[in-house]
Protein backbone atom coordinates (compact mmCIF):
# COMPACT_ATOMS: atom_id res chain seq x y z
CA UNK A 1 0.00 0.00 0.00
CA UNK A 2 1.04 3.58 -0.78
CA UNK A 3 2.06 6.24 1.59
CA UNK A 4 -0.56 8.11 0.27
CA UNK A 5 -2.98 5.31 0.58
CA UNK A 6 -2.06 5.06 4.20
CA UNK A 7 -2.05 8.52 5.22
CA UNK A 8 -5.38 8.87 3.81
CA UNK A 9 -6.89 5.60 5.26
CA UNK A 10 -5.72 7.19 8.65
CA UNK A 11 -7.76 10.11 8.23
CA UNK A 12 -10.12 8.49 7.69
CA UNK A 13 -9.84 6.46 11.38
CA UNK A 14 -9.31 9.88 13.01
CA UNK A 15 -12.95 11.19 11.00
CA UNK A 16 -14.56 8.33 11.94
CA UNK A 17 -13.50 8.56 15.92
CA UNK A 18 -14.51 11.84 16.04
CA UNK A 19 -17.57 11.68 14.71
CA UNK A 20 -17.92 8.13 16.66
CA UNK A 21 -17.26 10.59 19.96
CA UNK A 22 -19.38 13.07 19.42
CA UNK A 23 -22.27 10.76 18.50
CA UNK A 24 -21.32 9.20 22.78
CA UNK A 25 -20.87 12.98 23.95
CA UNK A 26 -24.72 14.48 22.77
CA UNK A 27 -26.54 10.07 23.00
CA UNK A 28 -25.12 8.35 26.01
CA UNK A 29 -26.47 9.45 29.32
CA UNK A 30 -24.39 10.16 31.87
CA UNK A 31 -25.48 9.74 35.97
CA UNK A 32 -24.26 12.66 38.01
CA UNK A 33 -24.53 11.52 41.84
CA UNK A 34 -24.68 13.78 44.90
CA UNK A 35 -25.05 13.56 48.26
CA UNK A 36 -26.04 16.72 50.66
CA UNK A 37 -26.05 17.37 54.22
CA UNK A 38 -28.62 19.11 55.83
CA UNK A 39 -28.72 19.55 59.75
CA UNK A 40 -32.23 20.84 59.57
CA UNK A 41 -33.50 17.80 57.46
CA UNK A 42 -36.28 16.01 58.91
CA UNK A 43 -35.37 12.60 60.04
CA UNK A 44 -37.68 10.60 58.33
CA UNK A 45 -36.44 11.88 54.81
CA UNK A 46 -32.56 11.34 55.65
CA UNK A 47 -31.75 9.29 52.71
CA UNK A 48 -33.82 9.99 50.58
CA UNK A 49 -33.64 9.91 46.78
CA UNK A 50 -34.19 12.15 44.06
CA UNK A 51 -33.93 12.30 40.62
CA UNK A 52 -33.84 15.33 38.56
CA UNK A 53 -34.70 15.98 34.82
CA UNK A 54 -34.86 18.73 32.76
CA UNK A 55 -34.82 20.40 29.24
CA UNK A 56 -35.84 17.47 27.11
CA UNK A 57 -36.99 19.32 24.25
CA UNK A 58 -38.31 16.32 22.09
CA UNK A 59 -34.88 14.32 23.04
CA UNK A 60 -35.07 10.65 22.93
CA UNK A 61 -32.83 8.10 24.48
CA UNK A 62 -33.90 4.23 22.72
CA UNK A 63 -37.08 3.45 21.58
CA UNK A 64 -39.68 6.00 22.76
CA UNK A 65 -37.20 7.27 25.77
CA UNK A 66 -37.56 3.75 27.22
CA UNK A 67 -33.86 3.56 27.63
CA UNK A 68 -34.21 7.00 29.63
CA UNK A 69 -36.93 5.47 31.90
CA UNK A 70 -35.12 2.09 32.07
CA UNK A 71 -31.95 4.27 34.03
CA UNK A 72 -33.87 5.96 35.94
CA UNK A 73 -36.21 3.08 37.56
CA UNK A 74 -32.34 1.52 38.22
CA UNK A 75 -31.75 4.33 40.10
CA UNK A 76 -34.59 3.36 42.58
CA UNK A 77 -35.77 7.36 43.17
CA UNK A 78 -38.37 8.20 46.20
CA UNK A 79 -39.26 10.98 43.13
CA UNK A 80 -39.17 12.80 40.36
CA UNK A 81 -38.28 16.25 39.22
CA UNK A 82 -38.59 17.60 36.12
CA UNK A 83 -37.45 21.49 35.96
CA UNK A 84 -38.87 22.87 32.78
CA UNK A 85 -38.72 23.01 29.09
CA UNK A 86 -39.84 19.13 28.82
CA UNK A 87 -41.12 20.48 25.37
CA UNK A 88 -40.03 23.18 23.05
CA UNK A 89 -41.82 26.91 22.22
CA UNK A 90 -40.98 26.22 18.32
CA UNK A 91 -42.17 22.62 17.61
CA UNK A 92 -44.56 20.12 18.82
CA UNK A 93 -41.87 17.66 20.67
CA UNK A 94 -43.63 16.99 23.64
CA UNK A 95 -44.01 13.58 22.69
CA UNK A 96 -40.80 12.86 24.13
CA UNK A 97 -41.64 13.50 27.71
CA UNK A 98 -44.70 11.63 27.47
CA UNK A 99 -43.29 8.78 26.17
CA UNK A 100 -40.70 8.81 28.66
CA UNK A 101 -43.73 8.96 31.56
CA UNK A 102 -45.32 5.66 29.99
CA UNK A 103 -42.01 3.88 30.26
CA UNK A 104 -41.32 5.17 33.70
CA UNK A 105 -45.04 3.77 34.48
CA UNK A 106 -45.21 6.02 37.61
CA UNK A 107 -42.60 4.05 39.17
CA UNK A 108 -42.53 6.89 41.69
CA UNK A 109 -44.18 10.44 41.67
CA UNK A 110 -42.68 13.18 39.43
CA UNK A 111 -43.37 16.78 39.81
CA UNK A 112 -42.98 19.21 37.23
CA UNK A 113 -41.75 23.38 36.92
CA UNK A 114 -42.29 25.34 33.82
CA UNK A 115 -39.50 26.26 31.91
CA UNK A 116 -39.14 29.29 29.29
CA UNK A 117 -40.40 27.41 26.38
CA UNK A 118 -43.51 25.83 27.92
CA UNK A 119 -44.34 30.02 28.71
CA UNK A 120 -43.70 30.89 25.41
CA UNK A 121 -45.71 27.79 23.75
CA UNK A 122 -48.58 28.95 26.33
CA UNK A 123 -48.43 32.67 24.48
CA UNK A 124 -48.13 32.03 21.10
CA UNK A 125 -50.80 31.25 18.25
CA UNK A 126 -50.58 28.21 17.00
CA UNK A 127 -48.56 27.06 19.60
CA UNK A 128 -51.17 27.65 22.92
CA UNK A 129 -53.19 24.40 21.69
CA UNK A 130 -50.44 22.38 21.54
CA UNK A 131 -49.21 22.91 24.97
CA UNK A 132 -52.63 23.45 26.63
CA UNK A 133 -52.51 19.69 24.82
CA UNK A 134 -49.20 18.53 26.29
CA UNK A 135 -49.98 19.99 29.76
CA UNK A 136 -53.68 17.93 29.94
CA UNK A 137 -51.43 14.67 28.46
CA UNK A 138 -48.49 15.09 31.13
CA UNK A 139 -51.32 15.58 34.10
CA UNK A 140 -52.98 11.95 33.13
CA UNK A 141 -50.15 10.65 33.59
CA UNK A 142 -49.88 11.34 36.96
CA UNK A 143 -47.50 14.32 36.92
CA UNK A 144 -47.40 16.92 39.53
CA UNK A 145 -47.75 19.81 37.75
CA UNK A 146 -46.19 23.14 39.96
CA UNK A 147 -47.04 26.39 38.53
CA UNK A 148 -46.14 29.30 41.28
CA UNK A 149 -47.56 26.26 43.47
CA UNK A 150 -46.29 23.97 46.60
CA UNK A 151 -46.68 20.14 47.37
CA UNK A 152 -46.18 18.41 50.90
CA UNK A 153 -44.68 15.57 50.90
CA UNK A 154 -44.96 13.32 54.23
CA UNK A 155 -43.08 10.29 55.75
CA UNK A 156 -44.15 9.53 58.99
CA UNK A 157 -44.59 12.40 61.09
CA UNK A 158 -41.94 14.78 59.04
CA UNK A 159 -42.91 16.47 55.98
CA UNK A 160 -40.96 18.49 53.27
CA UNK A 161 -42.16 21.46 51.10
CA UNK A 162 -42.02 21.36 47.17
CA UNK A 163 -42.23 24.09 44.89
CA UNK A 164 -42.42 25.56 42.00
CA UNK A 165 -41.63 28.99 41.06
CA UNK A 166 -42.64 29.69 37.36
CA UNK A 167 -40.52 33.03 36.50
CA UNK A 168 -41.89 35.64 34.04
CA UNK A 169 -40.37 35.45 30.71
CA UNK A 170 -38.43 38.75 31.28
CA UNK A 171 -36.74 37.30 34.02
CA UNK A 172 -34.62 35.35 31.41
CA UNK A 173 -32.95 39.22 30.58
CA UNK A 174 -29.23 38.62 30.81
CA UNK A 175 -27.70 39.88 34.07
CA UNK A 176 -24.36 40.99 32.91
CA UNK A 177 -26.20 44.08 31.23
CA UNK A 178 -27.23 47.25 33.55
CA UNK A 179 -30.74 46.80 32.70
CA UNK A 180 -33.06 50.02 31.65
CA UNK A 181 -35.33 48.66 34.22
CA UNK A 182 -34.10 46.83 37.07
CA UNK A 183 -37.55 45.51 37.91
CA UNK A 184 -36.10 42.81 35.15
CA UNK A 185 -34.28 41.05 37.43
CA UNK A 186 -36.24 38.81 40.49
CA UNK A 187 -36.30 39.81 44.17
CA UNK A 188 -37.07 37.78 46.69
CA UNK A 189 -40.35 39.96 46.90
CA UNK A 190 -41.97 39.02 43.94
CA UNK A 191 -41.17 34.73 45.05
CA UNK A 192 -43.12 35.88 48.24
CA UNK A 193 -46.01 37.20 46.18
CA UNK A 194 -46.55 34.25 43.88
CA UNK A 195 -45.46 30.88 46.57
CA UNK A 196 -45.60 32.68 49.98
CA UNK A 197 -42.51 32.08 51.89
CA UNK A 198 -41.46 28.76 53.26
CA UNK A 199 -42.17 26.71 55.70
CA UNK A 200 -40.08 23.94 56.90
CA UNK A 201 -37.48 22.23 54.59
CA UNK A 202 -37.99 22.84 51.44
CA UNK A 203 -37.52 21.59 47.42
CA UNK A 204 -37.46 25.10 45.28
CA UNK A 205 -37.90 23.88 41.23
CA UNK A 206 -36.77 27.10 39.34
CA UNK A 207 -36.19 26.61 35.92
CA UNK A 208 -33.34 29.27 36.03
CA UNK A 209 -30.44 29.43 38.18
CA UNK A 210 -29.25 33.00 37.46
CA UNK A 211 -31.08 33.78 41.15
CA UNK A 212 -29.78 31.55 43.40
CA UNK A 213 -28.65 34.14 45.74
CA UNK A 214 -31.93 35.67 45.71
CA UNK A 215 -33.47 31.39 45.78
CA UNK A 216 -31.50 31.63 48.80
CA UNK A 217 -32.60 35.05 50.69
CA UNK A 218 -35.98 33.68 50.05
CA UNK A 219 -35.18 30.87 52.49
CA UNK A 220 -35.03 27.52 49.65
CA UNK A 221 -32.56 24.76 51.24
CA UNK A 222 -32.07 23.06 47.86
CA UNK A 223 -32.84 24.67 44.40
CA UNK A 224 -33.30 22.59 41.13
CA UNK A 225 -32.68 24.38 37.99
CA UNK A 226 -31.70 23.55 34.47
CA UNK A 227 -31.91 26.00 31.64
CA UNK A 228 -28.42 26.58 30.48
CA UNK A 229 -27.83 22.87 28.97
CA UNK A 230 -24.31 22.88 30.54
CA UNK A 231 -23.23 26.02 28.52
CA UNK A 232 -23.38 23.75 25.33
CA UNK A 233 -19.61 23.15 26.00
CA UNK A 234 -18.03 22.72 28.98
CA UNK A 235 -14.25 24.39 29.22
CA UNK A 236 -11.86 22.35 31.13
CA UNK A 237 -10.86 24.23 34.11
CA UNK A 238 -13.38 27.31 32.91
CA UNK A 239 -17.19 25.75 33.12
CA UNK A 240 -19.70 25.64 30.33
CA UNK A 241 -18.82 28.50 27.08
CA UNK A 242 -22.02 29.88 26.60
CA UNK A 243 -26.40 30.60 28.30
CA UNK A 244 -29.49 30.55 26.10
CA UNK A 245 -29.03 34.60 26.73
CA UNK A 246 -25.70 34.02 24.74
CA UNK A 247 -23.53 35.31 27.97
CA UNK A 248 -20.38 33.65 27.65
CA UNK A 249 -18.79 31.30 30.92
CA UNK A 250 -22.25 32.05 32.78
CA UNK A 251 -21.73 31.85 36.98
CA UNK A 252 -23.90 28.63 37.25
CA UNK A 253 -23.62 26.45 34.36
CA UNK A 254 -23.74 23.11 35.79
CA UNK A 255 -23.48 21.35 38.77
CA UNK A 256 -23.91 22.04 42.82
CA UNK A 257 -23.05 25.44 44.25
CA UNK A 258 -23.57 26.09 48.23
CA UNK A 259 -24.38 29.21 49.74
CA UNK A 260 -24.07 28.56 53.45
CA UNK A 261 -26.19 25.60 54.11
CA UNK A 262 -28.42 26.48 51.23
CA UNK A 263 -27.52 24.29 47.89
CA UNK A 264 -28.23 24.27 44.11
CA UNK A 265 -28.03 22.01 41.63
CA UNK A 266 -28.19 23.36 38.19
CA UNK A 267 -28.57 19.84 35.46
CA UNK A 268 -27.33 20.20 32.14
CA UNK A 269 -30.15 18.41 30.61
CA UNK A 270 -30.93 15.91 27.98
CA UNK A 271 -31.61 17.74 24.97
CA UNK A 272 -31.05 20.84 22.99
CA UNK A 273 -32.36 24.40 21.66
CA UNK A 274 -31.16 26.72 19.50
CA UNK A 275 -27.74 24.91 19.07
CA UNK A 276 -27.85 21.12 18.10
CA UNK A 277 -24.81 20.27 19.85
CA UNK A 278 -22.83 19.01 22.79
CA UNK A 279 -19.02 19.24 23.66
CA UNK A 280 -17.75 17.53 26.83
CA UNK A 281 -21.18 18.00 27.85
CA UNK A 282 -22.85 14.24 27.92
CA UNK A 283 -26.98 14.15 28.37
CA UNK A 284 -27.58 14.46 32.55
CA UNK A 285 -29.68 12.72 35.03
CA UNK A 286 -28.99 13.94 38.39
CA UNK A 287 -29.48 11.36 41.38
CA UNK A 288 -29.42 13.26 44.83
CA UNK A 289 -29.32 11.41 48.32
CA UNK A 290 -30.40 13.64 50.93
CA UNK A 291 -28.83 13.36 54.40
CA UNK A 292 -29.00 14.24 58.07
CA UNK A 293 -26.41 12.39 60.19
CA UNK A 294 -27.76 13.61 63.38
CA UNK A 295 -28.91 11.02 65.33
């Protein structure tokens, strides 16, 4: 065989790796585990099990997201939580999620947030049906649905407080501008005003994590968020490159970041949006053990 022959035939290995890689990096799943301490935890919840989901946007995983719902039942969860944009604001995708939710078989409960594109979809013409459609769909399937609304969940005697905090769409303005208005940006005010404040230990589902100081002022012990799909690629050593409001290395990308004993974990999600496209940035379910070691 030729130099020539070879050198090309070798590209042609290094082409087809790549492309082999990336096809891993945006299909395989990948399981990010955490466990978090919490000294005012109720006892009767110390070890238990979440799962988080969140911007699906009409992504599958195996034959109607069974493979999805096959890792997740693994992962034994005591529930479910989906923070926004299970569908998209430009296409009817929602399929996904609901075909994901008759796999799953409500092996245990899921609750639900709204993200930006289920608001949008709710706004537009053409698009209102559809999601007034997917909404009715998700709820007979059992989904807790948590729109500026709380759940209590008990075990024994203890309880815990879920909920959801459905921001306005404005409250997506990027927050590396000065805005014209600062009213823009969320205070812990206007969380008062739509979910009261909380009481006892509680779950705060908020589809966007640009606010977790504020999340935190407002009194949430652990915050679920999605929204920025990991930055789209994640940087060694720098975080993920770029938001949906195209701000470049946004603060909280992906991940858990603490504020005194107050916690967020922002998940990098399954599918995509405007960009079809991951980079060191694999498809996330999040599996959280809460714990309280005091005995």
């Amino acid at each position: 065989m030729s130099k020539s022959k070879k050198k090309y035939r070798f590209v042609l290995y290094i082409l087809l790796l790549i492309l082999l890689f990336l096809y891993w990096e945006n299909n395989s799943i990948q399981v990010t585990r955490y466990v978090l301490d919490y000294d005012n935890l109720p006892q009767e919840f110390n070890g238990y099990r979440i799962v988080q989901i969140s911007d699906m946007h009409g992504k599958t995983f195996g034959y109607e997201n069974s493979r999805l719902a096959k890792k997740i039942k693994a992962l034994g969860p005591d529930i479910v939580f989906a923070t926004g944009d299970m569908m998209s604001s430009n296409v009817d995708d929602g399929k996904a999620f609901l075909d994901f939710l008759d796999h799953f078989n409500n092996e245990s409960p899921v609750y639900m947030c709204l993200g930006n594109h289920e608001q949008i979809a709710r706004m537009l013409d053409g698009m209102d049906e559809i999601y007034e459609n997917f909404i009715e769909e998700v709820k007979k399937r059992g989904v807790i649905l948590l729109d500026n609304e709380e759940h209590i969940v008990t075990r024994g005697d203890d309880y815990i407080v879920i909920e959801g905090l459905t921001l306005e769409l404005y409250h997506y303005s990027r927050r590396d501008l000065d805005p014209d208005d600062d009213s823009l940006y969320l205070k812990t005010p206007y969380i008062n005003e739509k979910i009261g404040s909380p009481q006892g230990f509680t779950i705060l589902l908020a589809h966007n994590p640009a606010y977790f100081e504020e999340y935190c002022e407002w009194g949430a012990d652990l915050t679920l968020s999605g929204h920025v799909h990991g930055g789209i690629i994640q940087v060694p050593f720098k975080g993920g490159l770029l938001s949906p409001e195209r701000v470049f290395f946004p603060k909280y990308d992906a991940g858990l970041f603490e504020m005194d004993n107050k916690k967020m974990v922002v998940n990098r999600g399954l599918g995509y949006s405007q960009i079809n496209f991951r980079l060191f940035n694999r498809p996330e379910v999040t599996f959280i053990e809460l714990r309280n070691e005091i005995r």
